[in-house]
C-alpha atoms as a PDB file:
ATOM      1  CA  UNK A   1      18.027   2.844  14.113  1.00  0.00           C
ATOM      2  CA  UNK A   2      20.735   0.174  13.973  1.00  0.00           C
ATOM      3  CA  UNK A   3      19.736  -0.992  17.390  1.00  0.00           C
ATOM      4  CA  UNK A   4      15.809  -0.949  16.540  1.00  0.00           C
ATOM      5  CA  UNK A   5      17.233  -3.101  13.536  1.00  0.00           C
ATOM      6  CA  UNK A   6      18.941  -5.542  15.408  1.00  0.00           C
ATOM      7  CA  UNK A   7      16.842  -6.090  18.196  1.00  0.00           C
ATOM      8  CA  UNK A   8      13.943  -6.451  15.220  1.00  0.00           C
ATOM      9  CA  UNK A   9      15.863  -9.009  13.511  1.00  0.00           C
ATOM     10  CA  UNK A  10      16.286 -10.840  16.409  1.00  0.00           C
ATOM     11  CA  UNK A  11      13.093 -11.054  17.826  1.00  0.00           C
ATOM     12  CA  UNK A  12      10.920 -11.415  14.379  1.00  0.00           C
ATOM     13  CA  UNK A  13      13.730 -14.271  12.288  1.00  0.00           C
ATOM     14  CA  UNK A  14      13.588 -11.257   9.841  1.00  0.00           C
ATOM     15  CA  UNK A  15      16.603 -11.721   7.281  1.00  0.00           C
ATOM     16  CA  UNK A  16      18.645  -8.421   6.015  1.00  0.00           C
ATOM     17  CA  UNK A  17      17.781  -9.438   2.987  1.00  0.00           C
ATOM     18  CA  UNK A  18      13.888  -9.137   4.068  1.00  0.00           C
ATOM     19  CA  UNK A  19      14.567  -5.293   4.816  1.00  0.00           C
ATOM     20  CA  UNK A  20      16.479  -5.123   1.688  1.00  0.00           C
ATOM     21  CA  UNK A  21      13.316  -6.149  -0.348  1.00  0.00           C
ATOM     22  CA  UNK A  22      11.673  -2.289   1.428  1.00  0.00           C
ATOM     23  CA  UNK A  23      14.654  -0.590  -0.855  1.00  0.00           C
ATOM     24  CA  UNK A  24      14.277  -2.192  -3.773  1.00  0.00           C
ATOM     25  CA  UNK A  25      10.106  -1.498  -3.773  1.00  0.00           C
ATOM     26  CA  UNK A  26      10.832   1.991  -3.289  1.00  0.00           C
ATOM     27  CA  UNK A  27      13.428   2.099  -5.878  1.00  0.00           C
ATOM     28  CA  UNK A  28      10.466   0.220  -8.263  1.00  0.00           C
ATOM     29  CA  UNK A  29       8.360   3.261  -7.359  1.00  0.00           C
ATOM     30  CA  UNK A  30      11.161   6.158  -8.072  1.00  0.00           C
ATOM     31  CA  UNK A  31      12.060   4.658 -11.868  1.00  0.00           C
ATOM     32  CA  UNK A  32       8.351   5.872 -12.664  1.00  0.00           C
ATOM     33  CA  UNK A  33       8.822   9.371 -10.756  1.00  0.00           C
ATOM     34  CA  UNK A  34      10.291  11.832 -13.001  1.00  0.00           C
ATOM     35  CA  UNK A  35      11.420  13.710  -9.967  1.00  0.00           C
ATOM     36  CA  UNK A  36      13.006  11.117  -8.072  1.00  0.00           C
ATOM     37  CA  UNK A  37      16.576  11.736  -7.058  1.00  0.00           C
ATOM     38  CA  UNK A  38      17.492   8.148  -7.874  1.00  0.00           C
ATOM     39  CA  UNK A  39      15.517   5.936 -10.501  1.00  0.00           C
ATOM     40  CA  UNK A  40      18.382   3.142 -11.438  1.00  0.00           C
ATOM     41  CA  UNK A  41      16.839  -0.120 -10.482  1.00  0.00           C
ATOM     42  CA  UNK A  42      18.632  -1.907  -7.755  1.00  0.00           C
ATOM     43  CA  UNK A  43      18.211  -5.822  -6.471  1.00  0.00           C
ATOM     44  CA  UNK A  44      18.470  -7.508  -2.772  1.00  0.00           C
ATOM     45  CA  UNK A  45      22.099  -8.015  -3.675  1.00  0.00           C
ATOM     46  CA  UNK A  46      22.920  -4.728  -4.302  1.00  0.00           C
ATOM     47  CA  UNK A  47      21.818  -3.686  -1.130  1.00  0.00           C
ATOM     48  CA  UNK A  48      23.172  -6.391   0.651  1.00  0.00           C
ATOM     49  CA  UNK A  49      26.445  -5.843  -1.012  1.00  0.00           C
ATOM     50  CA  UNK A  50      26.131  -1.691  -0.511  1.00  0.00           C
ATOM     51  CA  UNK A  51      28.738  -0.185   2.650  1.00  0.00           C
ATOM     52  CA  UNK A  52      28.091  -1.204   5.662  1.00  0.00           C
ATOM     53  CA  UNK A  53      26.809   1.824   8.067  1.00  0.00           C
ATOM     54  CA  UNK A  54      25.969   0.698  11.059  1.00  0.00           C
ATOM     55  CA  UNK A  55      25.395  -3.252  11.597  1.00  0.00           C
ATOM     56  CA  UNK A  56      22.847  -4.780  10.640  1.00  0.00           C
ATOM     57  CA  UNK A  57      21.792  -1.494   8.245  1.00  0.00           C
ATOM     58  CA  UNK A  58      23.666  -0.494   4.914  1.00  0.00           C
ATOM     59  CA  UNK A  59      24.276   2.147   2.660  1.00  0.00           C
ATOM     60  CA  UNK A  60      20.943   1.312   0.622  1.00  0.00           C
ATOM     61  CA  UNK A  61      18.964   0.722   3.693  1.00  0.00           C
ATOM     62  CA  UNK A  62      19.407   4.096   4.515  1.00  0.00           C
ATOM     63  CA  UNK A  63      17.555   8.043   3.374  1.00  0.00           C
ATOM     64  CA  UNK A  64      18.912  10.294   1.127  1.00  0.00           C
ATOM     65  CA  UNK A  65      20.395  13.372   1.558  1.00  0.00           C
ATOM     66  CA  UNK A  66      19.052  15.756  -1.073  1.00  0.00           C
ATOM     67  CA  UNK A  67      18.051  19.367  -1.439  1.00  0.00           C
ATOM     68  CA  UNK A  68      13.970  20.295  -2.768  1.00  0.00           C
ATOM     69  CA  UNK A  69      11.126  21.719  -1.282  1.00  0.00           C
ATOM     70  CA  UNK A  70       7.964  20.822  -1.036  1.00  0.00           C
ATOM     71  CA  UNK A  71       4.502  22.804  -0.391  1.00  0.00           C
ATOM     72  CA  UNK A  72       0.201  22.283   0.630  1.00  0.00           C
ATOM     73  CA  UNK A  73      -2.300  24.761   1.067  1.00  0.00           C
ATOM     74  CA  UNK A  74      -4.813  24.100   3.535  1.00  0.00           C
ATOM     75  CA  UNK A  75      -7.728  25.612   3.590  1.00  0.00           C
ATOM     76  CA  UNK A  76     -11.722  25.665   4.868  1.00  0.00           C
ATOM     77  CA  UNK A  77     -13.579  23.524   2.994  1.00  0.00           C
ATOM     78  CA  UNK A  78     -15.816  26.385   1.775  1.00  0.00           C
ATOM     79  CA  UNK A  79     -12.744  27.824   0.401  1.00  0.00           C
ATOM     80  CA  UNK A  80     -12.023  24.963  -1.770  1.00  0.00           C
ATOM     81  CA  UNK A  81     -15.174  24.703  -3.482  1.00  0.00           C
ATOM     82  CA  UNK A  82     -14.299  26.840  -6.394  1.00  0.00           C
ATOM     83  CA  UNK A  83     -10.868  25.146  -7.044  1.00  0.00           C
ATOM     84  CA  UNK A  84      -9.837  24.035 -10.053  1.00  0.00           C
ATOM     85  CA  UNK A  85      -8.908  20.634  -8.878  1.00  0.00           C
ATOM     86  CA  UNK A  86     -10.023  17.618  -6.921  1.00  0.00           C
ATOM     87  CA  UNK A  87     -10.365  19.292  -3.060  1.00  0.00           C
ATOM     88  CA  UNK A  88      -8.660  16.581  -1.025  1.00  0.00           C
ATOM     89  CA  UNK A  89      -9.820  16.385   2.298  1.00  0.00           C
ATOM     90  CA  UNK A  90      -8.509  15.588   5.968  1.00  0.00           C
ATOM     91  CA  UNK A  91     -10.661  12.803   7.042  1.00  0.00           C
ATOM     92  CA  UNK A  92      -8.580  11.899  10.284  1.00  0.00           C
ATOM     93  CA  UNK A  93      -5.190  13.162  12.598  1.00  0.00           C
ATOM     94  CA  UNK A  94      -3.566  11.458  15.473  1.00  0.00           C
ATOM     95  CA  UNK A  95      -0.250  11.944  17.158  1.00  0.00           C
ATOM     96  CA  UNK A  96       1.635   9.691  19.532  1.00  0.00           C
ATOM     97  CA  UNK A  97       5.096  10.609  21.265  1.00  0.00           C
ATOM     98  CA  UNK A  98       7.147   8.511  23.697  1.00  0.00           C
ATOM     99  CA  UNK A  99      10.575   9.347  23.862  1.00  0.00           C
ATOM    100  CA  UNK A 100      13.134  11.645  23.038  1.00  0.00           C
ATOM    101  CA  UNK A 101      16.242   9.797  22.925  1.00  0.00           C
ATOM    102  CA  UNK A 102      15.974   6.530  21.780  1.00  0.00           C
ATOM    103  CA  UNK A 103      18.359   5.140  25.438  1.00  0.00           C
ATOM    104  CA  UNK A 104      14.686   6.810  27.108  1.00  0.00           C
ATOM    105  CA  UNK A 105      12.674   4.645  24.329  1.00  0.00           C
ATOM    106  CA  UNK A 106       9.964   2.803  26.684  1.00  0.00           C
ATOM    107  CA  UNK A 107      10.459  -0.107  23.602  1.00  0.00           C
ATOM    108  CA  UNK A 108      12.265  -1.381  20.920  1.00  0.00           C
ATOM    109  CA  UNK A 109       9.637  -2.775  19.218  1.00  0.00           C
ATOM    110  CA  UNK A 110       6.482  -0.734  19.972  1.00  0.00           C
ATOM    111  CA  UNK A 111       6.176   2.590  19.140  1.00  0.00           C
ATOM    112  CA  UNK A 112       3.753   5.802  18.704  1.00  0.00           C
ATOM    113  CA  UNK A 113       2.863   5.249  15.654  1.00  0.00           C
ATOM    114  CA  UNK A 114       0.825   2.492  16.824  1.00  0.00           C
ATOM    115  CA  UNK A 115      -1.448   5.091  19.397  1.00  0.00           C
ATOM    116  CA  UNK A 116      -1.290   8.138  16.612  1.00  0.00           C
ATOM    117  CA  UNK A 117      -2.569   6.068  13.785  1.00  0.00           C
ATOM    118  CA  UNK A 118      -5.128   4.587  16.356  1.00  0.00           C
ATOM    119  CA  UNK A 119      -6.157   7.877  16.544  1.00  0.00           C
ATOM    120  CA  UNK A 120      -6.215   9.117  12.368  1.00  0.00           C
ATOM    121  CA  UNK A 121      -8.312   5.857  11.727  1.00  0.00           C
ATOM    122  CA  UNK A 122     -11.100   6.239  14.376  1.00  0.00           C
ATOM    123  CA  UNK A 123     -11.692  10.055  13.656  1.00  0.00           C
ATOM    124  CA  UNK A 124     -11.930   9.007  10.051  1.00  0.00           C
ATOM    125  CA  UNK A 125     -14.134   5.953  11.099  1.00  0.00           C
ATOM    126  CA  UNK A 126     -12.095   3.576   9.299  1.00  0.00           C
ATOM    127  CA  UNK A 127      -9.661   0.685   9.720  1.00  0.00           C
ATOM    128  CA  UNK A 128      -6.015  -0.035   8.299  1.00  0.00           C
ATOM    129  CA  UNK A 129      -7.641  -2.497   6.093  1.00  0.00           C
ATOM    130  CA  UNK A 130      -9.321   0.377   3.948  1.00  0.00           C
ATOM    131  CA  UNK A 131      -6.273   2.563   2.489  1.00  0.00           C
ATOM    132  CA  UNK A 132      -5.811   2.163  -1.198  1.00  0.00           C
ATOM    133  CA  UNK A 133      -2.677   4.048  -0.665  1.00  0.00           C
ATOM    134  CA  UNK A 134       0.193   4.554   2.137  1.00  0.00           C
ATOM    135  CA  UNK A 135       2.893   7.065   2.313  1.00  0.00           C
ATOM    136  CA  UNK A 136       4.917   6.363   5.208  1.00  0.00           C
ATOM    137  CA  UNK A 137       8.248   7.798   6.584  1.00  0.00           C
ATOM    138  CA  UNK A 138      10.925   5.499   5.666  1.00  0.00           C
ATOM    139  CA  UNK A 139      14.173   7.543   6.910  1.00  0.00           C
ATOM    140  CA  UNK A 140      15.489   3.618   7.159  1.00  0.00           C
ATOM    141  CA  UNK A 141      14.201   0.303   6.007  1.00  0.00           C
ATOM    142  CA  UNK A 142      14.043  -0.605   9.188  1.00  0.00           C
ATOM    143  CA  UNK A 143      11.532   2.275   9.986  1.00  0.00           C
ATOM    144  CA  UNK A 144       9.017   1.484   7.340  1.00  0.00           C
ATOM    145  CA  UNK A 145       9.370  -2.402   8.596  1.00  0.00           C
ATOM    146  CA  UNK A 146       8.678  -1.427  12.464  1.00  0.00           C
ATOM    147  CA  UNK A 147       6.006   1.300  11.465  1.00  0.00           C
ATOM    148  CA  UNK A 148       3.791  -0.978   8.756  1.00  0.00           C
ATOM    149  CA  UNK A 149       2.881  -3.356  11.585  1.00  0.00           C
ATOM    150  CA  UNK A 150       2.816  -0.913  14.381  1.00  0.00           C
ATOM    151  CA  UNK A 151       0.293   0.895  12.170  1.00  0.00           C
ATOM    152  CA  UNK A 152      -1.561  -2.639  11.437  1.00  0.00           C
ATOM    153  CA  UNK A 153      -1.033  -3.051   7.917  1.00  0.00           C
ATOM    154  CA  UNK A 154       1.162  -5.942   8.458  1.00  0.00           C
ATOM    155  CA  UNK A 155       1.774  -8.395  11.641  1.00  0.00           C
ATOM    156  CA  UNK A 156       4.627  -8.544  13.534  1.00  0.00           C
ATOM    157  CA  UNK A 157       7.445  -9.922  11.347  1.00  0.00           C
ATOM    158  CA  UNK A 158       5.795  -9.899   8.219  1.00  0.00           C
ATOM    159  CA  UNK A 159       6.355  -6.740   6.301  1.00  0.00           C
ATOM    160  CA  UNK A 160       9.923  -7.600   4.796  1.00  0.00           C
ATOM    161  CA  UNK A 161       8.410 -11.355   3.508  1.00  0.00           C
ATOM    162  CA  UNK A 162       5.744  -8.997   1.990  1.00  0.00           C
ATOM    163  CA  UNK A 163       7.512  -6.502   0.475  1.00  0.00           C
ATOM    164  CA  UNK A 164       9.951  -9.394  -1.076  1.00  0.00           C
ATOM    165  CA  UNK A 165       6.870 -10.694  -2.772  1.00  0.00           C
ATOM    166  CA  UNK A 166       5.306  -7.460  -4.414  1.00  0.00           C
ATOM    167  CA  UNK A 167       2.642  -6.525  -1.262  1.00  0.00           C
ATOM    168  CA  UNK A 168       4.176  -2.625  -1.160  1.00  0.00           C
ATOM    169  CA  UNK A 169       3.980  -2.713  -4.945  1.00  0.00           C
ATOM    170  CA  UNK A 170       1.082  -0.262  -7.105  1.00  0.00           C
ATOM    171  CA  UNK A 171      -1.423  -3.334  -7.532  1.00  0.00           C
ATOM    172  CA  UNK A 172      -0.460  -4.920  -3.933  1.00  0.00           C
ATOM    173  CA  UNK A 173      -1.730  -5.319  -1.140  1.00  0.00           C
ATOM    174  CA  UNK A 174      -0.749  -2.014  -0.173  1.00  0.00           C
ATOM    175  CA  UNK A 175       0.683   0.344  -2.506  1.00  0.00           C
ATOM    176  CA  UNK A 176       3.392   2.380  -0.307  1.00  0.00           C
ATOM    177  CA  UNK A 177       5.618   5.061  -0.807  1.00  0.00           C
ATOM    178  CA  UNK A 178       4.869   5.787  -4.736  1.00  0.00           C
ATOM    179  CA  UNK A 179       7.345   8.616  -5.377  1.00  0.00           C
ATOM    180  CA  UNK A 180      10.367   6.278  -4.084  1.00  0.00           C
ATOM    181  CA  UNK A 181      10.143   8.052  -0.169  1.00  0.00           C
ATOM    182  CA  UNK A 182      12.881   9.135   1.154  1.00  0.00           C
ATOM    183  CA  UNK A 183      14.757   6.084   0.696  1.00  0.00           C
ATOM    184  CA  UNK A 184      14.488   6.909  -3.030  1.00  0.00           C
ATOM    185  CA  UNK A 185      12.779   9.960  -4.164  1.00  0.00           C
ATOM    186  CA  UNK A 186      14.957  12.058  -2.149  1.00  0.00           C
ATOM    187  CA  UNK A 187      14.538  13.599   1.904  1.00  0.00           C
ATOM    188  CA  UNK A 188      15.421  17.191   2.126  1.00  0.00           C
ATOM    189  CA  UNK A 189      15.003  17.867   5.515  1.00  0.00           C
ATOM    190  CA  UNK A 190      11.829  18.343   6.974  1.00  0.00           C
ATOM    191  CA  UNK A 191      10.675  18.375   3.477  1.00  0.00           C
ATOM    192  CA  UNK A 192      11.145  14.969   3.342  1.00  0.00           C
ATOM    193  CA  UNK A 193       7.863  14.127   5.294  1.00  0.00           C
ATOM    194  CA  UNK A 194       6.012  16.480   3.427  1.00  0.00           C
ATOM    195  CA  UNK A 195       6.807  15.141  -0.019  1.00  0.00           C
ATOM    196  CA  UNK A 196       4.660  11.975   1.333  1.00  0.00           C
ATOM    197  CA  UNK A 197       1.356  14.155   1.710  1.00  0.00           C
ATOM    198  CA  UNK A 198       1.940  16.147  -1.813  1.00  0.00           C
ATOM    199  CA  UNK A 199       2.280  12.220  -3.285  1.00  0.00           C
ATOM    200  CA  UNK A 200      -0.957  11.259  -1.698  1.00  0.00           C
ATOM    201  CA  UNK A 201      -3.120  14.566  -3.231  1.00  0.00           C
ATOM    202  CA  UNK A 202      -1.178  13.649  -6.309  1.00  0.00           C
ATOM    203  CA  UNK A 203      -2.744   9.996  -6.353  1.00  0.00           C
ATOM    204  CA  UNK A 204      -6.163  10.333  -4.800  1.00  0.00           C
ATOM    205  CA  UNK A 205      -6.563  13.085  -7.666  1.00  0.00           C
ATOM    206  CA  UNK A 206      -5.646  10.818 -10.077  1.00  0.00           C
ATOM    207  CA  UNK A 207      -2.669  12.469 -11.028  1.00  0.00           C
ATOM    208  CA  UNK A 208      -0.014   9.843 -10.790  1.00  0.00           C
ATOM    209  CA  UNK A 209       0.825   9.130 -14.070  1.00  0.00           C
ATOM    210  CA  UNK A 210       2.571   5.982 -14.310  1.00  0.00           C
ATOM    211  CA  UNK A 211       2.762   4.881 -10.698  1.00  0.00           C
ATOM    212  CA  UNK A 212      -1.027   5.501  -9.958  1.00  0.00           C
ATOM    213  CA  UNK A 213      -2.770   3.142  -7.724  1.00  0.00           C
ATOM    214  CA  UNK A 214      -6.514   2.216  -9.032  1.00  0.00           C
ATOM    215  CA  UNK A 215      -9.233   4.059  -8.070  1.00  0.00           C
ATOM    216  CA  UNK A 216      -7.483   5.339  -5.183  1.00  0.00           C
ATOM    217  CA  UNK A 217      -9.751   7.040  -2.680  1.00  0.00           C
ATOM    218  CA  UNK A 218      -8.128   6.631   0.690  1.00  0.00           C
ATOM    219  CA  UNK A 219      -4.593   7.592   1.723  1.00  0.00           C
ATOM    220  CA  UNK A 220      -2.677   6.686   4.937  1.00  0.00           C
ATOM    221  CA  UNK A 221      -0.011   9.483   5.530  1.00  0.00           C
ATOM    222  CA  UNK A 222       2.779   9.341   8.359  1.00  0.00           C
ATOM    223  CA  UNK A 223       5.657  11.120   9.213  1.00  0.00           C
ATOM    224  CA  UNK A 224       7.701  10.610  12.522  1.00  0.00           C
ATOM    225  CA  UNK A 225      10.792  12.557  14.060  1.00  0.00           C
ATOM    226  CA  UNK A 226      14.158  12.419  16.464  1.00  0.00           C
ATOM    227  CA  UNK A 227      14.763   8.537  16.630  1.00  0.00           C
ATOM    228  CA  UNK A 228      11.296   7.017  16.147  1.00  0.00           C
ATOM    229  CA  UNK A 229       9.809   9.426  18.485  1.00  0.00           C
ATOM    230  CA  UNK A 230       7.371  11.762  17.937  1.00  0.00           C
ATOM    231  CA  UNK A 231       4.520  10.256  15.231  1.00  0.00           C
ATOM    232  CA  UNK A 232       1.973  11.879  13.384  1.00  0.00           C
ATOM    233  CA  UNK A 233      -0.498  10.069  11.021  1.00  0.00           C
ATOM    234  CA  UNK A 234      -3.040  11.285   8.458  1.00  0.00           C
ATOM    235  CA  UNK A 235      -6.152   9.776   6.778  1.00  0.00           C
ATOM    236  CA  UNK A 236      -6.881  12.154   3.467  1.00  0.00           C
ATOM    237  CA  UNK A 237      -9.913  11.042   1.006  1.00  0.00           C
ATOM    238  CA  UNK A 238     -11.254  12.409  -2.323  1.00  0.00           C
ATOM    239  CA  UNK A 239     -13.904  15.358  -0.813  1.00  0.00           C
END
């Protein structure tokens, strides 16, 4: 992830600071989570000034490592008709793998994200432009940087500049991660992914409490594994 980092920086004119500005939204979103496995607020500074792991990414650009769970049910959509709650339902799924290894990476800078979201949107015959609400693996800052614009929420280079100025925020542009992710609420594992989807149900029901984005209706879920690798996107809507 380091070397997507570098190479990104290098290429885009993207500051550290930029990718900092990813951390400190999330950490926004965790203080209003009362699940979150950390909620203290944090600045650009205190990433910046956070232990260096490996160059150009620090100790706050990087996941958690906590223990939880995390559960769906799936079901037909006759079966949901007599539910107690909102059904939520899957309006689009795409997947897109390149690589195992990230040396066997075909790029550094375009990745499957970009063919599996492709995918999720058409199937749910919409574009990037209508999600309400995004929950997006972020196992680095880096990650969510690379993925926003592979996706097309962002263009190339812009992501960090927008998150510095409130675009990942509930009320901007696009609300992302609202639990924290996994930079924030916690990542358990495989769990961590999964956590993304039960945040989505949780705001396209309405159910968000404090963090809830307006009239949400649309959700943008993705989860990717190994080093950037194997990609996996989700459009859910209110049924």
């Amino acid at each position: 992830y380091a070397l997507v980092a570098q190479r990104y920086l290098h290429d885009t004119g993207t500051t550290p600071a930029e990718l900092a500005a990813i951390a400190v939204a999330h950490r926004r979103h965790a203080a209003r989570h009362p699940k979150a496995h950390k909620r203290t607020p944090i600045t650009v500074d205190d990433v910046l000034a956070s232990k260096p792991i490996a160059s150009p990414l620090r100790l706050l650009d990087c996941c958690l490592i906590s223990d939880g769970g995390a559960a769906v049910v799936v079901s037909s959509r006759a079966a949901a008709r007599d539910t107690r709650v909102t059904a939520i339902e899957i309006l689009g799924a795409g997947q897109g793998h390149t690589h195992e290894h990230i040396v066997a990476a075909p790029s550094l800078t375009d990745f499957g994200c970009k063919r599996s979201a492709a995918t999720a949107f058409a199937r749910a015959g919409i574009t990037a432009a209508d999600i309400d609400v995004a929950e997006i693996y972020d196992s680095f800052t880096i990650t969510l940087a690379v993925e926003l614009e592979s996706i097309g929420f962002f263009e190339r280079g812009e992501a960090g500049h927008a998150a510095a100025h409130g675009a990942l925020d509930v009320g901007g542009r696009l609300p992302c991660n609202t639990h924290g992710g996994l930079l924030s609420y916690g990542h358990s594992g495989t769990a961590g992914g999964m956590f993304h989807a039960v945040e989505a149900v949780h705001q396209l029901r309405g159910r968000a409490a404090a963090r809830q984005v307006a009239d949400a209706r649309l959700a943008f879920v993705h989860g990717d594994g190994g080093i950037l690798s194997a990609h996996c996107s989700l459009v859910l809507g209110v049924a």
